[in-house]
Structures are given as structure tokens and as C-alpha cells.
Protein backbone atom coordinates (compact mmCIF):
# COMPACT_ATOMS: atom_id res chain seq x y z
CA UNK A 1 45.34 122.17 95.18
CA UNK A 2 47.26 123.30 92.49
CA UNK A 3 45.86 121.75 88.92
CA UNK A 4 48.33 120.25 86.69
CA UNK A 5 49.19 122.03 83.73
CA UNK A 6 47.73 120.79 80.33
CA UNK A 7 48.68 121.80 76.55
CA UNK A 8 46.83 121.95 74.06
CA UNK A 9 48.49 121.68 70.55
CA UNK A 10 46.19 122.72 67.53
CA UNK A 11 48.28 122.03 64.34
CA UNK A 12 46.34 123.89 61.65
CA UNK A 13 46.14 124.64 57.60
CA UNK A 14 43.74 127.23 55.74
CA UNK A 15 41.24 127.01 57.51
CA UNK A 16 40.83 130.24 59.97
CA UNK A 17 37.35 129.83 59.92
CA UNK A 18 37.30 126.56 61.55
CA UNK A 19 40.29 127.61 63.63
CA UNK A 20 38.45 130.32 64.92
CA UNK A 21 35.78 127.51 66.64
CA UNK A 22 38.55 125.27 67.79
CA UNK A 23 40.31 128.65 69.77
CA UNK A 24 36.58 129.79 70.95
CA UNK A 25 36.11 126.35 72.49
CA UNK A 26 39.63 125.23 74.19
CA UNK A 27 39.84 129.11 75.29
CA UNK A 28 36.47 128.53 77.02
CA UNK A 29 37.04 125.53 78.75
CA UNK A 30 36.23 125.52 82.53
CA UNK A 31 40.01 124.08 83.47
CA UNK A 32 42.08 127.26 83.10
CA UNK A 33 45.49 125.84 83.32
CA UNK A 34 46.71 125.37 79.62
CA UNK A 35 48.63 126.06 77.46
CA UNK A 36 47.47 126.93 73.93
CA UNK A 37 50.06 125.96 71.13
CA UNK A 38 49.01 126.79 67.50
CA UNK A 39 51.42 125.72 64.28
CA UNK A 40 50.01 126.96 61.24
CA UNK A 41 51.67 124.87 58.56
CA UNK A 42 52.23 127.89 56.17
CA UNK A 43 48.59 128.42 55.27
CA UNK A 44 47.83 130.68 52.22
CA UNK A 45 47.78 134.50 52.83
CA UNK A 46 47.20 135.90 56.60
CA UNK A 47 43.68 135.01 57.67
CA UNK A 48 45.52 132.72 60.24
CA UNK A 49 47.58 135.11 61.57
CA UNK A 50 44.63 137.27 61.98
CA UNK A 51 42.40 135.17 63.73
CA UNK A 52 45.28 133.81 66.18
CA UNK A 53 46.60 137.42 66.88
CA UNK A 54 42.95 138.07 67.78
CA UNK A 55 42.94 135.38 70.20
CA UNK A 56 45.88 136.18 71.97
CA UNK A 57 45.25 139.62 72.60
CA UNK A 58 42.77 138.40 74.72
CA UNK A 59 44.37 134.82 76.04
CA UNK A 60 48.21 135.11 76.75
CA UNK A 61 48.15 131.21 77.23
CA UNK A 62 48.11 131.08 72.98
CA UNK A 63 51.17 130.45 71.46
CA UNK A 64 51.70 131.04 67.62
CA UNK A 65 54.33 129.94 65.32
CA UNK A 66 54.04 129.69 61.70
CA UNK A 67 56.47 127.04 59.56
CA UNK A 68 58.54 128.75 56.61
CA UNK A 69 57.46 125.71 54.07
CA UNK A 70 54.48 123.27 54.43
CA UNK A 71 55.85 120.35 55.97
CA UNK A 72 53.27 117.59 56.67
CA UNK A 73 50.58 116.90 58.68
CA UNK A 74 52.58 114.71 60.90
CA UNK A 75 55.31 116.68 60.76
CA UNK A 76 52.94 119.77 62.59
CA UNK A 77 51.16 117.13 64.81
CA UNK A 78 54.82 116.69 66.26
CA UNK A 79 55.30 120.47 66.43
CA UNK A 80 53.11 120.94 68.76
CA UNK A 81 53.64 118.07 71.00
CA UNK A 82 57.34 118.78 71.14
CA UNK A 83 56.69 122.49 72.37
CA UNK A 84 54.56 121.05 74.87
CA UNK A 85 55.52 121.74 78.90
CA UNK A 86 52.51 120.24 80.33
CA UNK A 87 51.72 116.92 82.77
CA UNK A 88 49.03 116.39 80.10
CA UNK A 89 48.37 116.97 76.51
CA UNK A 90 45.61 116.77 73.60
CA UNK A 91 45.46 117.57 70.01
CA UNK A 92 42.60 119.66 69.24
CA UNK A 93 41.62 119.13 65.02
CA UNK A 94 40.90 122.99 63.33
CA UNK A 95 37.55 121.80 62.82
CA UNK A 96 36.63 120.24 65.77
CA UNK A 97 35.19 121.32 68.85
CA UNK A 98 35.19 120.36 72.63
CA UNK A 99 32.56 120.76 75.22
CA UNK A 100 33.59 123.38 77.55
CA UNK A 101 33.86 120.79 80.76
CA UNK A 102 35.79 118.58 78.77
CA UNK A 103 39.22 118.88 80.12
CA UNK A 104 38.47 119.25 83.63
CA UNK A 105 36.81 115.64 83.06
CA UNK A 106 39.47 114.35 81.31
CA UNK A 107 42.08 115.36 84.20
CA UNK A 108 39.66 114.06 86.99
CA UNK A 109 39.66 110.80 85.41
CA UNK A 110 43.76 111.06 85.79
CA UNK A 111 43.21 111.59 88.94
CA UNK A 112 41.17 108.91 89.54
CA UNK A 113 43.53 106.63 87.89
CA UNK A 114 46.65 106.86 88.07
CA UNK A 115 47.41 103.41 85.30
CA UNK A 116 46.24 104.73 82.36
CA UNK A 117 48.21 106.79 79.85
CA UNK A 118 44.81 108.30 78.25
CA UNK A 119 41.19 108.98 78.17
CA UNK A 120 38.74 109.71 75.38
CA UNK A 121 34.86 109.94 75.16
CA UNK A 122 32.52 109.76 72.80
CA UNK A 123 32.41 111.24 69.70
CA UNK A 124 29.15 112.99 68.30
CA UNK A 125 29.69 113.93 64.16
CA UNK A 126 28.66 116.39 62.49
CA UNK A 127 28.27 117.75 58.70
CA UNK A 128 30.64 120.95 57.27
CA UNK A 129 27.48 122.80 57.99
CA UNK A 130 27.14 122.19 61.70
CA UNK A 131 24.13 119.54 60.82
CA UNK A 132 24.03 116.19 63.07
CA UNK A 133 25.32 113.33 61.03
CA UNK A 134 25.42 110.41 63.77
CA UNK A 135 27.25 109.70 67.32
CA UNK A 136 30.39 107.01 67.83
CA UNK A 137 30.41 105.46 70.73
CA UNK A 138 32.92 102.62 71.66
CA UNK A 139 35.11 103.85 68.63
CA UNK A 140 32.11 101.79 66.81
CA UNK A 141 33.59 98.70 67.90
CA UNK A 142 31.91 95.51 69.53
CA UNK A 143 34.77 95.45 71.93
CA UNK A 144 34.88 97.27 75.27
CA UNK A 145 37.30 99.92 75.01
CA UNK A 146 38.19 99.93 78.41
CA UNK A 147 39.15 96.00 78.25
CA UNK A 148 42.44 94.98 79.56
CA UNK A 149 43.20 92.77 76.08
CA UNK A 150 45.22 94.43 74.33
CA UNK A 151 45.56 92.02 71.41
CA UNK A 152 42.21 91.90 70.78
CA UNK A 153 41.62 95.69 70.68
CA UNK A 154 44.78 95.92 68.52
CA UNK A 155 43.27 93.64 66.34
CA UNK A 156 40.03 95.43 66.04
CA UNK A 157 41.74 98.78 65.78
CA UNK A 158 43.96 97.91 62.79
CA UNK A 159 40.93 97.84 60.37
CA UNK A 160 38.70 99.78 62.38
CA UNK A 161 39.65 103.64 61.39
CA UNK A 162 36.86 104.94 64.19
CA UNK A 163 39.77 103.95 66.92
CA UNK A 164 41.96 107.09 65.45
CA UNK A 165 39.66 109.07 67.02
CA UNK A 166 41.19 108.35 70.35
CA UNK A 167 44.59 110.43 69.01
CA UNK A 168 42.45 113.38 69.89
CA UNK A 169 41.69 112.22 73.58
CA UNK A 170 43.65 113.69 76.65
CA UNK A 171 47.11 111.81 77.24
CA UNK A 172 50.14 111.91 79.35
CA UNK A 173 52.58 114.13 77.81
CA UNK A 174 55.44 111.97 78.83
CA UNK A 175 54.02 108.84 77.53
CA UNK A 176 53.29 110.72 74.36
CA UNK A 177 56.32 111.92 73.69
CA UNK A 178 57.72 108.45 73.48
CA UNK A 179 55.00 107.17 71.74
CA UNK A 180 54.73 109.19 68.66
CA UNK A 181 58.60 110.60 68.70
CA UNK A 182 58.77 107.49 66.14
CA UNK A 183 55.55 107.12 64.63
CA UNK A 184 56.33 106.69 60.60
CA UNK A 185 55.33 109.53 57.71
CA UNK A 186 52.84 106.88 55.55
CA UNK A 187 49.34 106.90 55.23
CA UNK A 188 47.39 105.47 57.89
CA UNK A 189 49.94 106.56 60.64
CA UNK A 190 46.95 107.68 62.36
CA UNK A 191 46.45 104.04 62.79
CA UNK A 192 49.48 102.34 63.74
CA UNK A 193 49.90 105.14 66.50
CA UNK A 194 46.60 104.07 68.23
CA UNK A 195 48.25 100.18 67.57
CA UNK A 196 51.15 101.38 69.31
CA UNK A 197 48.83 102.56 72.53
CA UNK A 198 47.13 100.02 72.37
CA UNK A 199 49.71 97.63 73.04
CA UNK A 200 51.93 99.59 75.33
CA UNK A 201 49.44 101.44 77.38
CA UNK A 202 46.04 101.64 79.18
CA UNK A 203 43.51 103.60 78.37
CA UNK A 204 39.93 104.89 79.57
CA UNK A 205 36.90 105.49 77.49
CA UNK A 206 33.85 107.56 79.02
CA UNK A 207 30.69 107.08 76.74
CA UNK A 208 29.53 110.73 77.24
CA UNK A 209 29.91 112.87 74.26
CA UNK A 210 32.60 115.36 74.58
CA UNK A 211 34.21 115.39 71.55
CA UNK A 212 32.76 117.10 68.06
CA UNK A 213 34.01 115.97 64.37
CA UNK A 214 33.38 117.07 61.15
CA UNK A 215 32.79 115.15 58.50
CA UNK A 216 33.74 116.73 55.36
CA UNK A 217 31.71 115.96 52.28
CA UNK A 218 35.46 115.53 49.93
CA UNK A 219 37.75 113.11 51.16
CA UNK A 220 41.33 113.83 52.10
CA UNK A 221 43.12 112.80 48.93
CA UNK A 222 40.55 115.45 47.25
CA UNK A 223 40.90 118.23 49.88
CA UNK A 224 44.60 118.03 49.69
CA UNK A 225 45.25 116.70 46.26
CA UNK A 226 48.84 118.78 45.80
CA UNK A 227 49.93 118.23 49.31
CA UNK A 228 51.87 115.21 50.80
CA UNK A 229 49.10 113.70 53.04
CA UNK A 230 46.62 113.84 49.31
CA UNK A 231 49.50 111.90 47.65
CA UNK A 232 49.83 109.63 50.43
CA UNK A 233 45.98 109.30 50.08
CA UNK A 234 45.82 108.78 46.28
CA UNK A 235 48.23 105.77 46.22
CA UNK A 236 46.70 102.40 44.83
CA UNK A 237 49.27 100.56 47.68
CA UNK A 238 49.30 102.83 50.22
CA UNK A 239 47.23 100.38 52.76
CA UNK A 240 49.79 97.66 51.67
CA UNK A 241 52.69 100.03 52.41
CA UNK A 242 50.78 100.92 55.83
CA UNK A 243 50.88 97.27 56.85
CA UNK A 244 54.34 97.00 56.06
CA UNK A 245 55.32 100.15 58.20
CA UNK A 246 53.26 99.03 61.20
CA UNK A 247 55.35 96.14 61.36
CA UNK A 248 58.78 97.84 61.74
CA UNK A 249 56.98 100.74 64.17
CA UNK A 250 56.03 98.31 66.78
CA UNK A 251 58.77 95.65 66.54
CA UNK A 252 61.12 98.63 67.60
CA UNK A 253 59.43 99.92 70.58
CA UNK A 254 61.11 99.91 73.62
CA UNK A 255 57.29 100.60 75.17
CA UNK A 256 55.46 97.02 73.82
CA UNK A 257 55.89 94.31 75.76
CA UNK A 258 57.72 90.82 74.25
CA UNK A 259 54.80 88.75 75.07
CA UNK A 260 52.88 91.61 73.00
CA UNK A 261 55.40 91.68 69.70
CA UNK A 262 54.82 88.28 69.66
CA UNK A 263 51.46 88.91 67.93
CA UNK A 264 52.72 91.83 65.55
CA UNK A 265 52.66 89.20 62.62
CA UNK A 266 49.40 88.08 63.51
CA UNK A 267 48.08 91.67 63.05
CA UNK A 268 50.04 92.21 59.66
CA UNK A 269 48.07 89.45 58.54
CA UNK A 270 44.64 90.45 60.05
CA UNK A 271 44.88 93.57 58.35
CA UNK A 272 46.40 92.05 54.39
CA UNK A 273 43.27 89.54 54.94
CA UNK A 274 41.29 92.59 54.98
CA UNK A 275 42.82 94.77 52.78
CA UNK A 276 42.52 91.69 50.18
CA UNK A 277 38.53 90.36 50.83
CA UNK A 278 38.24 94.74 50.84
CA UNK A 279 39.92 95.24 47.25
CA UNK A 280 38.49 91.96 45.80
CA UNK A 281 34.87 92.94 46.84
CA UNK A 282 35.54 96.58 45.01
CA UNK A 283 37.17 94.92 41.78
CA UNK A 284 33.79 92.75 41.56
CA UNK A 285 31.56 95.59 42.09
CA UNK A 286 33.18 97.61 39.53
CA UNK A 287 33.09 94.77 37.34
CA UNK A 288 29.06 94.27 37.76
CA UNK A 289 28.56 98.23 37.82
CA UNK A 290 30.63 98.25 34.28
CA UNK A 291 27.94 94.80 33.09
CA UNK A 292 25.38 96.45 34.27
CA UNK A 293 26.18 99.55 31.97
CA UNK A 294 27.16 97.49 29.08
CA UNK A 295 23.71 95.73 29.38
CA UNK A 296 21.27 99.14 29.13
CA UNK A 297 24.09 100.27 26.76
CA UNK A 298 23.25 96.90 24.43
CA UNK A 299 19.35 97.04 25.14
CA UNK A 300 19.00 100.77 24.13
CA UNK A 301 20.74 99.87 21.12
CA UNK A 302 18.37 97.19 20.10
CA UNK A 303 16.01 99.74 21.30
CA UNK A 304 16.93 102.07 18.61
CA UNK A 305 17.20 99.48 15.82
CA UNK A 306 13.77 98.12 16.74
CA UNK A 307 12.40 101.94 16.49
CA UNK A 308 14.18 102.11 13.34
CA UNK A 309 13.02 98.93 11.24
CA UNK A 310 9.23 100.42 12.19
């Protein structure tokens, strides 16, 4: 039996270090029959190169190709999926890394169904150092993943960030390709892709840990403060803007069911009701953090006067 043929696009930026891991681990796995496609977004210097060239001296299934200008994150998650040839296809994250039997599991769950469009596991994180921080399962969600409601896990996915974790789980490239092709450049695009799966596909969740993130001690709009995805990240309305977007993403999808746009409103306002009770509850703890200081400001003045009249 001939095994179908599965890419693997690894979009990457300055980081050959953690490159270096993700190529050691998807050039490892036990299914053979990939096709490796890096896109370095025009990291800094050649430490990339190197460490790719490396690679494919020893794996001919690596392809490399390095963008003239720094174009986006999105824009190199599409890259890759576009140069894609395979039945199936995952991203694989520069700093992640995949047990080595995790593909072959992936594709035997394919096999096994033939409905669903993709298949993710669960997710174990850990620190920049390698250190266990703590294990997702479920996409840390009450919900079943696996449950044929798509509202509800819409719902629960559109203020649940853990649920982007599935973008890195294996998918049909076909269905992919039609999926993202229109998925908007905003903040939180992450999210209203899964949305979009959610609603126009079926999807299977194994609760064995496959999958390895990093959690990075700076946040994005830090690590990438002069880049497009920081900026996105460092806007006061960018979830407002997000809503907004998701809105005109999955009303034009020729993949969503009617009965399912139906609810599209209904998920708009889900999420502002969130994003409101979310930026209310940080104005008023802000306000008591900045009483709080104002108070042992005011007593270690009186403090002071006190010592002083003595």
C-alpha cells in the first residue's frame, strides 16, 4: 500500500536554533512520505540558511526558499501551504516539536475516517528552556472536541485562544486550501480560522500528547515589537477589530453552511460580551492597584511627618 503523501510547511523567523529542533523532529518521524517546505521570512544574517542547507544535505525531501522582504506571519503561513503537493498537510511552529510517531497516527486516523477534514492531539507545554510548564488537553475546554455541535464549539472557541492550537494539527490539504486562501491579515486570525473549521468541517481530537509548545516568557507584541504581527498585537482595539473581521470571513464562505451563518451574529456578540466584562474587569483592577498605591503612598507620608514632629 502506497502511503499518501504529506507536507509539512515550517514558516520560520530568526530563530535557527529552534528551527534546528523542529527539522530534527519532522525529519525523524516514522512516516517517510513528506515533504519538507521551509519559508524563512527574511531572517537576520544566514544562520537559517545554514542550518536548512545542513538539513538538506542529508534529507532531499527539504525544500528552502527565503522571501526578499519580511512579509507577515500569515503571509508565510500561506507560503507554505500554497507550495504544498500533498493529500495531507500540517504546520509545524520553529519552536515546536512533534513526537516521532506522530504523523503516521495522524494519517491512520484519516484512514479510519474518512468525514473529518482534521485531527489534533494533545498538547504538552513547555518553558524556553525545555522545562515542563503544564499539559492541554481538550483545547482546555469543557466541551468535547470531537462533538458534532458545531455552534457550541464555535462559541467556546471564539474566546477560548487554547482552540488555535488545533491550526497545528494534521489536515486535508484540499480542505485547507479553501479554508485559509481567505482567512483575513488582523490579529487574532489564528482564531477566526479555527471558527471557520469549526463550522464548515469535522474534526478529531486524540487526548494523547503528541504535540510540544513553547511558551515564551515575552509576549508577542514584545518579541516582535517592529514587525507587523507586534503592531497588530500592541493595538488597544485590535480584539474589537478581530470581531468585526470574523464577521465578514465567515459570512463569505462558500464552505459554512446557511443554517450555520445564521448564528455568526450570535458569536460576534458572545465574543464583544467578553471582550467588554474582560476590559471592564482590567480598568477596575488598575484602578484598585493605582488606590492601593496612593494609600501606602499617603500612609508613608504621615509616616514621615509623624517621625518628624518627634
Amino acid at each position: 500500500m502506497v502511503e499518501p503523501l504529506v507536507s509539512v510547511g515550517i514558516p520560520t523567523y530568526n530563530n535557527p536554533e529552534g528551527l534546528r529542533k523542529a527539522l530534527e523532529c519532522v525529519t525523524r518521524q516514522t512516516y517517510k512520505n513528506l515533504e519538507i517546505i521551509v519559508s524563512d521570512n527574511c531572517s537576520p544574517g544566514q544562520e537559517t540558511t545554514a542550518v536548512v542547507c545542513e538539513f538538506r544535505m542529508k534529507d532531499n525531501r527539504i525544500q528552502y526558499y527565503r522571501q526578499d522582504t519580511n512579509k507577515g506571519a500569515l503571509f508565510n503561513f500561506r507560503f507554505v501551504l500554497e507550495k504544498a503537493t500533498g493529500e495531507y498537510f500540517m504546520w509545524v511552529a520553529d519552536d515546536d516539536e512533534w513526537e516521532i510517531n506522530s504523523i503516521t497516527t495522524f494519517v491512520r486516523e484519516f484512514n479510519r475516517n474518512s468525514e473529518i477534514s482534521a485531527v489534533m492531539s494533545a498538547c504538552k507545554r513547555v518553558d524556553e528552556n525545555g522545562r515542563p510548564y503544564d499539559i492541554v488537553r481538550n483545547f482546555n475546554s469543557d466541551l468535547d472536541p470531537n462533538l458534532k455541535n458545531p455552534i457550541k464549539l464555535t462559541l467556546d472557541a471564539s474566546t477560548n485562544y487554547y482552540w488555535t492550537y488545533l491550526i497545528y494539527g494534521l489536515f486535508k490539504t484540499s480542505y485547507l486550501k479553501r479554508t485559509f486562501k481567505f482567512t483575513p491579515d488582523v490579529f487574532g486570525s489564528d482564531v477566526l480560522f479555527i471558527c471557520h473549521v469549526l463550522m464548515s468541517a469535522k474534526i478529531s481530537y486524540m487526548d494523547n500528547i503528541y504535540y510540544s509548545r513553547t511558551v515564551h516568557e515575552k509576549g508577542t507584541a514584545d518579541r516582535y515589537a517592529n514587525e507587523k504581527i507586534g503592531m497588530q498585537y500592541s493595538d488597544s482595539l485590535k480584539y474589537y477589530k478581530m470581531i468585526l473581521s470574523l464577521g465578514l470571513y465567515l459570512m463569505r464562505s462558500n464552505l459554512i453552511p446557511v443554517k450555520y451563518k445564521i448564528w455568526v451574529p450570535l458569536i460576534m456578540l458572545h465574543m464583544t460580551l467578553f471582550q467588554v466584562a474582560t476590559d471592564v474587569k482590567r480598568i477596575i483592577l488598575c484602578l484598585i492597584s493605582t488606590w492601593k498605591a496612593k494609600i501606602g503612598q499617603t500612609r508613608k507620608w504621615n509616616q514621615k511627618f509623624d517621625e518628624g514632629k518627634t
